[in-house]
C-alpha atoms as a PDB file:
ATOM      1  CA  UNK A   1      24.689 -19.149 -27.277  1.00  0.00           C
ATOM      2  CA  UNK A   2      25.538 -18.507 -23.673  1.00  0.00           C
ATOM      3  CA  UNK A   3      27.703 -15.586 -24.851  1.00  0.00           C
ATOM      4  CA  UNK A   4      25.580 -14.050 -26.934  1.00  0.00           C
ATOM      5  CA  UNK A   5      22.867 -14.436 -23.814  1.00  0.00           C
ATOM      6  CA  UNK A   6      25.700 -12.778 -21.311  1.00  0.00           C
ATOM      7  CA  UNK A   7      26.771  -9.997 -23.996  1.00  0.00           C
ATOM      8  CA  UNK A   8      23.278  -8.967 -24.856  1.00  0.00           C
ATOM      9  CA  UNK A   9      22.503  -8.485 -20.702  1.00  0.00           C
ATOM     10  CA  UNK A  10      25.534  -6.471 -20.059  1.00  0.00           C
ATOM     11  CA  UNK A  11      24.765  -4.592 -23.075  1.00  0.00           C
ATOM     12  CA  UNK A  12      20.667  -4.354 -21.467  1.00  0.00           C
ATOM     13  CA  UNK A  13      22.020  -3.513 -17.768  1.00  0.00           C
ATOM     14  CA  UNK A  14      24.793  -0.463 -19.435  1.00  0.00           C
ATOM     15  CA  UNK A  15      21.512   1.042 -21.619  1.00  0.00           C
ATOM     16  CA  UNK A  16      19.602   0.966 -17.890  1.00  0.00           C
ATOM     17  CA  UNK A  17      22.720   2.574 -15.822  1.00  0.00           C
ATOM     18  CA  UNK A  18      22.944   5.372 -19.074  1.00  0.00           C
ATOM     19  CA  UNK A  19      19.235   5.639 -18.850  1.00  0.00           C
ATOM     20  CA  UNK A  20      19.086   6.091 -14.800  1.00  0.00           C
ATOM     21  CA  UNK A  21      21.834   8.819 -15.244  1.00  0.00           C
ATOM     22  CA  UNK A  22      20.128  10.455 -17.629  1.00  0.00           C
ATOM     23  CA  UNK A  23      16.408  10.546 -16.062  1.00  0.00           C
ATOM     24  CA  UNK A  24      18.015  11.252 -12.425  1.00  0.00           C
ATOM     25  CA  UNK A  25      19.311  14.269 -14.373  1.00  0.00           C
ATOM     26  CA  UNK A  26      16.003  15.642 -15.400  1.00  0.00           C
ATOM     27  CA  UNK A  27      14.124  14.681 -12.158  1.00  0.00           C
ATOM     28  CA  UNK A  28      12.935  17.930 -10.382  1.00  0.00           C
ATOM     29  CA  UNK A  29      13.463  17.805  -6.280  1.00  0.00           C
ATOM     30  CA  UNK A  30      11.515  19.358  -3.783  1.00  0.00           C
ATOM     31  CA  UNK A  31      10.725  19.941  -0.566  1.00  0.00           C
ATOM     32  CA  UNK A  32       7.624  20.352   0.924  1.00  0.00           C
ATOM     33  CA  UNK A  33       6.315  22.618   3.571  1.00  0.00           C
ATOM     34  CA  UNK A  34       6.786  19.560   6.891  1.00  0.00           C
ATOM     35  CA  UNK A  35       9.556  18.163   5.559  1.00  0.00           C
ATOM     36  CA  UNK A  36       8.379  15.551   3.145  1.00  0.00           C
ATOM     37  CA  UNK A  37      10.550  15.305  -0.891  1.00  0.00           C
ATOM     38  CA  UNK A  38       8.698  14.785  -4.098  1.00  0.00           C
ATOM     39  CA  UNK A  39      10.900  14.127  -6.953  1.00  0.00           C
ATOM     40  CA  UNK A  40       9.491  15.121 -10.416  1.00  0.00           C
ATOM     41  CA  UNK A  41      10.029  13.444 -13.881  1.00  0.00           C
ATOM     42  CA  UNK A  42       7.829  16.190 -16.098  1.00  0.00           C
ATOM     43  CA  UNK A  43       6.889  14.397 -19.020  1.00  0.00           C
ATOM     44  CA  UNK A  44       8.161  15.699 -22.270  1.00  0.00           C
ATOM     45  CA  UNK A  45       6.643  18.988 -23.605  1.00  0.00           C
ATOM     46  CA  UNK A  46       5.112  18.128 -26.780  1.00  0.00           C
ATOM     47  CA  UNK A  47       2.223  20.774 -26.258  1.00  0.00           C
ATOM     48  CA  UNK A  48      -0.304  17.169 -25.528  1.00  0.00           C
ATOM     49  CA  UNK A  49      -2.323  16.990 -22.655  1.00  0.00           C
ATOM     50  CA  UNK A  50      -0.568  14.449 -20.047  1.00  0.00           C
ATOM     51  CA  UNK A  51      -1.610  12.700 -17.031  1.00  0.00           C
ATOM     52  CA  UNK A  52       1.233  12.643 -13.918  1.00  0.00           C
ATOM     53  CA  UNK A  53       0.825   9.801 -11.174  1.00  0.00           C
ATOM     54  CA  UNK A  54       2.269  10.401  -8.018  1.00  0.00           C
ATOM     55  CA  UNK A  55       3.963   7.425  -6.445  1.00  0.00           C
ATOM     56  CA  UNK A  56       3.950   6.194  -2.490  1.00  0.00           C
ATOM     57  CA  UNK A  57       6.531   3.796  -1.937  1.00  0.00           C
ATOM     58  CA  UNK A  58       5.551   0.864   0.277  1.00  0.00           C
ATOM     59  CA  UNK A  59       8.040  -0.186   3.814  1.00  0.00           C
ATOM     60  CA  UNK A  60       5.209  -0.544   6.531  1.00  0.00           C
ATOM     61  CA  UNK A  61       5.477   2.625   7.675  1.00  0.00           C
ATOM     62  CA  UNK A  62       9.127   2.167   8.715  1.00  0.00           C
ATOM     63  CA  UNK A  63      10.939   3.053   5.948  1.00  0.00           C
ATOM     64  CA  UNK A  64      10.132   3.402   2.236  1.00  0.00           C
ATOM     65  CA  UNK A  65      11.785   1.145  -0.424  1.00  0.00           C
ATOM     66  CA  UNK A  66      12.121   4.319  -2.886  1.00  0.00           C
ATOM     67  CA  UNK A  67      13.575   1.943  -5.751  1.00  0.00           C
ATOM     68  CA  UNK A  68      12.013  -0.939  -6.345  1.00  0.00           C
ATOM     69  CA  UNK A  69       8.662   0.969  -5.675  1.00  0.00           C
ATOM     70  CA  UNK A  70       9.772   4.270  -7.008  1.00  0.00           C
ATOM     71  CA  UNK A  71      12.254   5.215  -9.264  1.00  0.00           C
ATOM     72  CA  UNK A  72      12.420   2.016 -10.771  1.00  0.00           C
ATOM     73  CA  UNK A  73       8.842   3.032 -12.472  1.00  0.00           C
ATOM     74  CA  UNK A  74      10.012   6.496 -13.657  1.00  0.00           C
ATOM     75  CA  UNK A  75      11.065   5.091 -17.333  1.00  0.00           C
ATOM     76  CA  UNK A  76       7.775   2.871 -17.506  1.00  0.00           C
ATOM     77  CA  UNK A  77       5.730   6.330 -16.833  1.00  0.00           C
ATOM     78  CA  UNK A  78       7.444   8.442 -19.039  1.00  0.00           C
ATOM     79  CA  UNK A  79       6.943   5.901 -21.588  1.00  0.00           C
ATOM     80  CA  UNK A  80       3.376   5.733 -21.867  1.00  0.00           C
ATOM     81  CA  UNK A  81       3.217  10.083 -21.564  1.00  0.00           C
ATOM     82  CA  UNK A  82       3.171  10.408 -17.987  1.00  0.00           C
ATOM     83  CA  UNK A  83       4.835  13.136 -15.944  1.00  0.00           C
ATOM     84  CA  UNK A  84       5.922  11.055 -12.848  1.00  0.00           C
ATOM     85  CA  UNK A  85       6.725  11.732  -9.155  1.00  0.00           C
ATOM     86  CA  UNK A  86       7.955   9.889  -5.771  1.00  0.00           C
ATOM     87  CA  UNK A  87       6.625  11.349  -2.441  1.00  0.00           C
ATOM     88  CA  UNK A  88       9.262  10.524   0.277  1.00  0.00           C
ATOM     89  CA  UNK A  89       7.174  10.851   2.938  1.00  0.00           C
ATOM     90  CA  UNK A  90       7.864  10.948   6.679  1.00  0.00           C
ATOM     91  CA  UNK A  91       7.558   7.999   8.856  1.00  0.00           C
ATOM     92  CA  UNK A  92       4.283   8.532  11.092  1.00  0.00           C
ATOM     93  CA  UNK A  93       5.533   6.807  14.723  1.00  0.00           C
ATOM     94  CA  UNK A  94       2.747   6.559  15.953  1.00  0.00           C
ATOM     95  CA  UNK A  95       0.927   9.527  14.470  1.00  0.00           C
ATOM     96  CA  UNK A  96      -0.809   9.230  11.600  1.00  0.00           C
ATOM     97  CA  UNK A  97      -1.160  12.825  10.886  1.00  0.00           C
ATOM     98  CA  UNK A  98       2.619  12.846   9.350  1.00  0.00           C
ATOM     99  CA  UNK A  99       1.896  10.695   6.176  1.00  0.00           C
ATOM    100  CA  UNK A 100      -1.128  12.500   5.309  1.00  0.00           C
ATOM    101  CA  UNK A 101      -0.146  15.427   5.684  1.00  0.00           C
ATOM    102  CA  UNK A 102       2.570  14.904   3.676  1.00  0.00           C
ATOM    103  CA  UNK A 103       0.551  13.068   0.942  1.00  0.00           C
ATOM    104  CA  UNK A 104      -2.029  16.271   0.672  1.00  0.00           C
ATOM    105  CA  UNK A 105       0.797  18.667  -0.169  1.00  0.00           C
ATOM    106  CA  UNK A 106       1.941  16.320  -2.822  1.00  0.00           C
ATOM    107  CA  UNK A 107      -0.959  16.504  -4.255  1.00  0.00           C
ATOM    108  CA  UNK A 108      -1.975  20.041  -3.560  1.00  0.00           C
ATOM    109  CA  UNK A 109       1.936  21.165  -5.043  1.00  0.00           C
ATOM    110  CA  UNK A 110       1.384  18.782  -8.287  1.00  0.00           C
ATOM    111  CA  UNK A 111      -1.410  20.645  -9.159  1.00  0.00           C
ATOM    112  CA  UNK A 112       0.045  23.821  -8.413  1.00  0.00           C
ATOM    113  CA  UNK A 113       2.850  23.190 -10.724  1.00  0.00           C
ATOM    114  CA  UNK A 114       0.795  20.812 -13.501  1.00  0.00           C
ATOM    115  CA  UNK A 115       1.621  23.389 -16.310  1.00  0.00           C
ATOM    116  CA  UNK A 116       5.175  23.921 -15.656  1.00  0.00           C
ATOM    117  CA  UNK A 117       5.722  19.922 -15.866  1.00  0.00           C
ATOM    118  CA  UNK A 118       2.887  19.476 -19.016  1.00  0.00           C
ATOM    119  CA  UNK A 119       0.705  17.698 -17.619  1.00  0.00           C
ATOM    120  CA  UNK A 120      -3.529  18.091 -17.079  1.00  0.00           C
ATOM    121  CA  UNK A 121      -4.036  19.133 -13.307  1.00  0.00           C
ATOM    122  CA  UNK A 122      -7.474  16.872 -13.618  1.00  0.00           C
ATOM    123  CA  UNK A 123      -5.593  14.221 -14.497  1.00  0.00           C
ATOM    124  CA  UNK A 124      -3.170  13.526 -11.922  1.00  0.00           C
ATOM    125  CA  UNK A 125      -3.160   9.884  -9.978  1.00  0.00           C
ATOM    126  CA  UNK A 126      -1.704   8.475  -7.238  1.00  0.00           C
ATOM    127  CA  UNK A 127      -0.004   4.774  -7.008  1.00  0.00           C
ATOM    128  CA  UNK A 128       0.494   3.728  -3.937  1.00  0.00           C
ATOM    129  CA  UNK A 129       2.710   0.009  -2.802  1.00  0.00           C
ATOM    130  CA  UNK A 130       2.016  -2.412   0.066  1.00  0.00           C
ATOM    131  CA  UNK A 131       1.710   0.884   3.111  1.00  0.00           C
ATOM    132  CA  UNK A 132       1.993   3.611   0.387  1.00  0.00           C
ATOM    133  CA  UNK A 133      -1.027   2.114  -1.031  1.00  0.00           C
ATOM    134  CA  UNK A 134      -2.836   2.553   2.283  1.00  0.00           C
ATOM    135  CA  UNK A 135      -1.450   5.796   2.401  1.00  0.00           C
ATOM    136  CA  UNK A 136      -2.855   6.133  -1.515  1.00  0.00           C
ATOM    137  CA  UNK A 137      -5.933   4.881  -0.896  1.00  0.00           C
ATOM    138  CA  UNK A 138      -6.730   7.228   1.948  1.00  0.00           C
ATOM    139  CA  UNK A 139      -6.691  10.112  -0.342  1.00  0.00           C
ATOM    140  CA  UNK A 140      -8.580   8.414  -3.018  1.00  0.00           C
ATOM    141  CA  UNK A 141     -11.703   8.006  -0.565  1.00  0.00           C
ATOM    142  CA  UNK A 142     -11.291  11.639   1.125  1.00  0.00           C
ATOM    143  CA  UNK A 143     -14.429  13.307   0.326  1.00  0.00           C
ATOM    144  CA  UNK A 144     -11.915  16.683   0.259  1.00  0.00           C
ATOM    145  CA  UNK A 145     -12.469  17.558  -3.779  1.00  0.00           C
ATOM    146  CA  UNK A 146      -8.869  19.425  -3.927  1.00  0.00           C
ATOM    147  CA  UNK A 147      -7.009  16.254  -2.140  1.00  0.00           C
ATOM    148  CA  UNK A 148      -8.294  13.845  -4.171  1.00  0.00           C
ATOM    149  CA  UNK A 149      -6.649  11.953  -6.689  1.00  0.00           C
ATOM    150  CA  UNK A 150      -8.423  11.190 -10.568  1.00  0.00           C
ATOM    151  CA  UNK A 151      -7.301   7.970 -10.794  1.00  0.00           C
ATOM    152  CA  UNK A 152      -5.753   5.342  -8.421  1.00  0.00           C
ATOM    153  CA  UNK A 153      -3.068   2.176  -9.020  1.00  0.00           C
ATOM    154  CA  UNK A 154      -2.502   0.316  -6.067  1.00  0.00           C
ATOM    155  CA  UNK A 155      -0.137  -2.706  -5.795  1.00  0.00           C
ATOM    156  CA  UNK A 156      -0.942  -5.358  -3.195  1.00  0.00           C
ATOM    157  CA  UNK A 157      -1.898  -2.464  -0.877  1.00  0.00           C
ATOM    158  CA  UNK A 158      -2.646  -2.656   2.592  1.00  0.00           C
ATOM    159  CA  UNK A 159      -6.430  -1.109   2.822  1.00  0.00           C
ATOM    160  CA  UNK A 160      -7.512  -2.023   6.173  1.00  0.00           C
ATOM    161  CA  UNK A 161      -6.498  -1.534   9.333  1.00  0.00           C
ATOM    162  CA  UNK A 162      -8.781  -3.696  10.746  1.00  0.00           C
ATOM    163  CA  UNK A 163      -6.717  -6.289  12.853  1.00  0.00           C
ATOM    164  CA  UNK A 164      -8.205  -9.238  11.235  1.00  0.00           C
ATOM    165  CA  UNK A 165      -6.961  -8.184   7.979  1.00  0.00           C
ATOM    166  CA  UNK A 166      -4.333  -5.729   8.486  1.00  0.00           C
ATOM    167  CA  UNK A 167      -0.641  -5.923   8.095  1.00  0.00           C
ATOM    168  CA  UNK A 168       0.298  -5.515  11.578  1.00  0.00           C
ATOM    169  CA  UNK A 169       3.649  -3.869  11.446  1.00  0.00           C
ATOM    170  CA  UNK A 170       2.249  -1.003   9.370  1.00  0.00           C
ATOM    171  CA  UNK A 171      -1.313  -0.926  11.516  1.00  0.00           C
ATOM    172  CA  UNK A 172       1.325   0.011  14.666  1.00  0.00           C
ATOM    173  CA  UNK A 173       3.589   2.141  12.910  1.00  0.00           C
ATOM    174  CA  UNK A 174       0.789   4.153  11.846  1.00  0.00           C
ATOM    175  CA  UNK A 175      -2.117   4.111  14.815  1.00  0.00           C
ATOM    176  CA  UNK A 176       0.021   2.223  17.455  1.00  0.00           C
ATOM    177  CA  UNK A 177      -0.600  -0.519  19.398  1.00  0.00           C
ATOM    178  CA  UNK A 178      -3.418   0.489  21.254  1.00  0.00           C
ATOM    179  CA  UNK A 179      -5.521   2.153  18.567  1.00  0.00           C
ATOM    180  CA  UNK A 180      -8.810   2.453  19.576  1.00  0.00           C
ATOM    181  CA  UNK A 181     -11.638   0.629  17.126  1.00  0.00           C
ATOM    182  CA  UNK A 182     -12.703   4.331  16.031  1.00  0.00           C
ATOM    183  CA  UNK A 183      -9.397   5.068  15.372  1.00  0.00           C
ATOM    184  CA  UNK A 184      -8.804   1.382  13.173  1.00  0.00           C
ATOM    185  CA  UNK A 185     -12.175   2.431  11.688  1.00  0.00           C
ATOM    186  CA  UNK A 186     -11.283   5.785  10.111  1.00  0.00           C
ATOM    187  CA  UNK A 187      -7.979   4.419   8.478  1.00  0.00           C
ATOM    188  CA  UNK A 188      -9.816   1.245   7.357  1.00  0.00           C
ATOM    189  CA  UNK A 189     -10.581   2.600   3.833  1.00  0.00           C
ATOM    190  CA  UNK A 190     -13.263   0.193   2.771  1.00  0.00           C
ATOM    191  CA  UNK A 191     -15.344   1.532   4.590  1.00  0.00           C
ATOM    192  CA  UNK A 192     -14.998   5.127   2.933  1.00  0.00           C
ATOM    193  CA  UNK A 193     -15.792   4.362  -0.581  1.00  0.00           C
ATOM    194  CA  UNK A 194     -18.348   6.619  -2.282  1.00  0.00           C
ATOM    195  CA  UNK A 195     -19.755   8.051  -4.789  1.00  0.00           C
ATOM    196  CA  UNK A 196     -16.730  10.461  -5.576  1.00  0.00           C
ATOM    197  CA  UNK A 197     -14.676   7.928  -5.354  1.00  0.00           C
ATOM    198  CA  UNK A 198     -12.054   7.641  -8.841  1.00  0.00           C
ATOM    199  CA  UNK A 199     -11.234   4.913 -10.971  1.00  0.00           C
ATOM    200  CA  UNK A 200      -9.136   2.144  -9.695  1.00  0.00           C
ATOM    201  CA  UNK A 201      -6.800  -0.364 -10.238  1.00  0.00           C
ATOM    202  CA  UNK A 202      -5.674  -3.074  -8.374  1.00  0.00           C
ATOM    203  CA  UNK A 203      -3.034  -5.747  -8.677  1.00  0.00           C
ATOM    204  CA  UNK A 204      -2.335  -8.264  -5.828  1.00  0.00           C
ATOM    205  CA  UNK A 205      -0.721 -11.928  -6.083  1.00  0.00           C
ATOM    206  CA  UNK A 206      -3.012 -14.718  -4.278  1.00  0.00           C
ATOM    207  CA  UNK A 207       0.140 -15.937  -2.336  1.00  0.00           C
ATOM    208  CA  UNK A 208       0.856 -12.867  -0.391  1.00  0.00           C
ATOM    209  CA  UNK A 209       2.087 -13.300   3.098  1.00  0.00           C
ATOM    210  CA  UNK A 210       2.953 -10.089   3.971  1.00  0.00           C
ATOM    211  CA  UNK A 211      -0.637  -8.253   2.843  1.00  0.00           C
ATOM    212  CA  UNK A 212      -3.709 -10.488   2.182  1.00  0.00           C
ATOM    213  CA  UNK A 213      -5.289 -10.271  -1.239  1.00  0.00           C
ATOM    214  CA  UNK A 214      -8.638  -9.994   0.767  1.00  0.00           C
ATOM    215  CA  UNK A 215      -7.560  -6.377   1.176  1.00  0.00           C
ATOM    216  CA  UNK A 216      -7.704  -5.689  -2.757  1.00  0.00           C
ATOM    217  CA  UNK A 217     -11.126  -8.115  -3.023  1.00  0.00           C
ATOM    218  CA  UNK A 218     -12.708  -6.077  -0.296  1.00  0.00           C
ATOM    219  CA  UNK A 219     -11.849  -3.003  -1.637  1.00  0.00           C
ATOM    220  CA  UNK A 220     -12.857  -4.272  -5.312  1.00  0.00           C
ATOM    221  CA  UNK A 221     -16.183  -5.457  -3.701  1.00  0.00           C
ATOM    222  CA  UNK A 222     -17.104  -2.227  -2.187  1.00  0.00           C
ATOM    223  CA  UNK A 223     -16.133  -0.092  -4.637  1.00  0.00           C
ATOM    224  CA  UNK A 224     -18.690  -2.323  -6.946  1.00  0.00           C
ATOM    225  CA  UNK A 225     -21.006  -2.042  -4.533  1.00  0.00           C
ATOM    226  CA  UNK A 226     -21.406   1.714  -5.038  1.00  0.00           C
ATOM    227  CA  UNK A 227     -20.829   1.634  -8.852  1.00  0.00           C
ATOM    228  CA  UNK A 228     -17.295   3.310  -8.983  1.00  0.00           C
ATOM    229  CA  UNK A 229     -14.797   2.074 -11.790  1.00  0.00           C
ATOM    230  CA  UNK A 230     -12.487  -0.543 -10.463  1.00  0.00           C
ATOM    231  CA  UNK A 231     -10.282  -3.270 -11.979  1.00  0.00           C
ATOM    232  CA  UNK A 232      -8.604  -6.092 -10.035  1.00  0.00           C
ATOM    233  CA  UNK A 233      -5.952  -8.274 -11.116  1.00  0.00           C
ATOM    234  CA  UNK A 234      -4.739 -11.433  -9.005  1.00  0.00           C
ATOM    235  CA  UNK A 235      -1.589 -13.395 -10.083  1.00  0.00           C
ATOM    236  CA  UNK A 236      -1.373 -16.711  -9.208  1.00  0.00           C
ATOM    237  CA  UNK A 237       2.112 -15.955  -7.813  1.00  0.00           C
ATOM    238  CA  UNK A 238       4.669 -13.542  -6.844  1.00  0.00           C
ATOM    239  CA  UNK A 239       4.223 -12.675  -2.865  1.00  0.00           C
ATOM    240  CA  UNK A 240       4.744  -9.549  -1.335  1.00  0.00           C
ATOM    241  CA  UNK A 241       6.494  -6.660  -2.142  1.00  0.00           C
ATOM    242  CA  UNK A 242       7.332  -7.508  -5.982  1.00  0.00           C
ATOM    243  CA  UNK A 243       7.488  -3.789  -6.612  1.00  0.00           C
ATOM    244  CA  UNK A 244       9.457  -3.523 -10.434  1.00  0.00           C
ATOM    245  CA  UNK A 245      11.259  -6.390 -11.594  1.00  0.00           C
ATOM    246  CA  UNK A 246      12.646  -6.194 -15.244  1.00  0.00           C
ATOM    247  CA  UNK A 247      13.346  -9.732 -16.331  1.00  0.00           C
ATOM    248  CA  UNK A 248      10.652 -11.599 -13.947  1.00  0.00           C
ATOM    249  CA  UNK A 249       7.816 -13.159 -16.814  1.00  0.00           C
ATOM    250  CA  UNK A 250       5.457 -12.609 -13.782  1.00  0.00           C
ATOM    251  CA  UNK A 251       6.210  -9.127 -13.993  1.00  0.00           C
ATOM    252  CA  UNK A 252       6.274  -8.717 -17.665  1.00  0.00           C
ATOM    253  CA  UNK A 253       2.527  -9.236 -17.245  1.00  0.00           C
ATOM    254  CA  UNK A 254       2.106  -7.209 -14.587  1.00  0.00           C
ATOM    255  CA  UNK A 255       3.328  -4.076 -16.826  1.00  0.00           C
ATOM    256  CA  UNK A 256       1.468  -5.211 -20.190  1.00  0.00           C
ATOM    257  CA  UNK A 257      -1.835  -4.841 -17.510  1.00  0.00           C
ATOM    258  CA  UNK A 258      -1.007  -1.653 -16.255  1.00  0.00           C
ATOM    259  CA  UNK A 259      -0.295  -0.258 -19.743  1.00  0.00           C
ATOM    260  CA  UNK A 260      -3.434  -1.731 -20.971  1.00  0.00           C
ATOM    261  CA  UNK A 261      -5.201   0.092 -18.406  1.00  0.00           C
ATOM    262  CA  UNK A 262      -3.844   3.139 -18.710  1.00  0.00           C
ATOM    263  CA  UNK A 263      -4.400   3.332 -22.172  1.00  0.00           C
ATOM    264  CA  UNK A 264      -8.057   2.788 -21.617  1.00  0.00           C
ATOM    265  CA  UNK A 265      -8.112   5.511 -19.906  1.00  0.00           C
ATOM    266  CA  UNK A 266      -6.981   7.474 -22.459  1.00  0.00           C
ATOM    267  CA  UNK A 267      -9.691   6.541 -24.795  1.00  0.00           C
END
């Protein structure tokens, strides 16, 4: 039995290093106008109308953690019909003008390019992890119409950067140290949701250390408050920073949500 177990794993990990090969081969690369990367997965051309999510890679504004948060979720995507992307954006030191900027031109050059990789330019998302979902969220409640996202996934995302509820690194990575309160206040995004504000998902696990689940419930809360679509989902377990995790059960569910979602929205 243990054999069988051990040959049917290698077999599992040699079908994901042919499959990584083979999608890293297709991936488009490019490079925006300050610097920043987004690297493409168009979904296939079947002449359907897709949806493409762009993803932000979480790292607390220090660094990004571009697999576990990024390509990792490339096959999942392309799966369910998605064209999918990974904006490797610059590290904001301070000055939280570099992130944004870089996250508007993802979204501005998706759109440019939504026909040449088949997918709906009214239909593109943004899923953002742990500081990329602070970055995500930020366009999500922009009240610019040609920035804005359709739809938003965000995975234990930092949303505030109030200090009480912040994650601290990424609050003085991105503002610094000394941010003012009107500078904490425009970056805290609860306090931006609005009417235009697009569907949402949520996932956070109630044992986070790193990013406290009140940042999801808050958001949740608001966003209910001004009758925008939103969907939270808290897992009893898991921590920070579980990003994509193939054989973990708690993760197994974490995907059979998603794709439940997304297939709702579809309907």
């Amino acid at each position: 039995m243990k054999k069988v177990l051990l040959y049917s794993s290698l077999v599992i990990l040699f079908l994901i290093c042919v499959c990584t090969i083979v999608v890293e081969r297709l991936i488009i690369h490019v490079r925006l106008p300050h610097g920043a990367a987004l690297h493409v997965l168009p979904a296939f051309n079947n002449g359907q109308k897709h949806g493409a999510v762009i993803l932000c890679p979480g790292g607390g504004y220090s660094y990004l953690t571009k697999w576990p948060e990024g390509y990792k979720w490339f096959p999942f995507f392309y799966r369910h019909g998605y064209t999918v992307a990974m904006l490797e954006y610059r590290m904001p030191k301070g000055n939280s003008r570099i992130p944004m900027t870089d996250a508007a031109e993802a979204i501005l050059r998706m759109r440019q390019h939504a026909k040449e990789w088949h997918f709906d330019e009214n239909n593109l998302g943004i899923m953002g992890f742990s500081a990329g979902g602070h970055l995500a969220s930020t366009l999500l409640v922009t009240d610019n119409d040609s920035l804005r996202p359709n739809f938003g996934i965000l995975f234990y995302p930092v949303i505030s950067m109030k200090k009480s509820l912040t994650h601290m690194d990424s609050h003085d990575q991105l503002l610094g140290k000394d941010a003012s309160e009107e500078l904490e206040n425009q970056f805290s995004n609860e306090l931006h949701v609005s009417v235009k504000t697009p569907p949402i998902y949520l996932a956070h696990s109630i044992d986070d250390k790193g990013v406290s689940v009140q940042n999801s419930i808050l958001f949740r809360d608001l966003m209910l408050a001004h009758n925008r679509s939103v969907e939270l989902h808290v897992y009893p377990s898991g921590g920070h920073g579980w990003g994509y995790r193939l054989f973990d059960h708690h993760h197994r569910q974490v995907r059979k949500d998603l794709a439940k979602w997304l297939t709702k929205r579809k309907q």
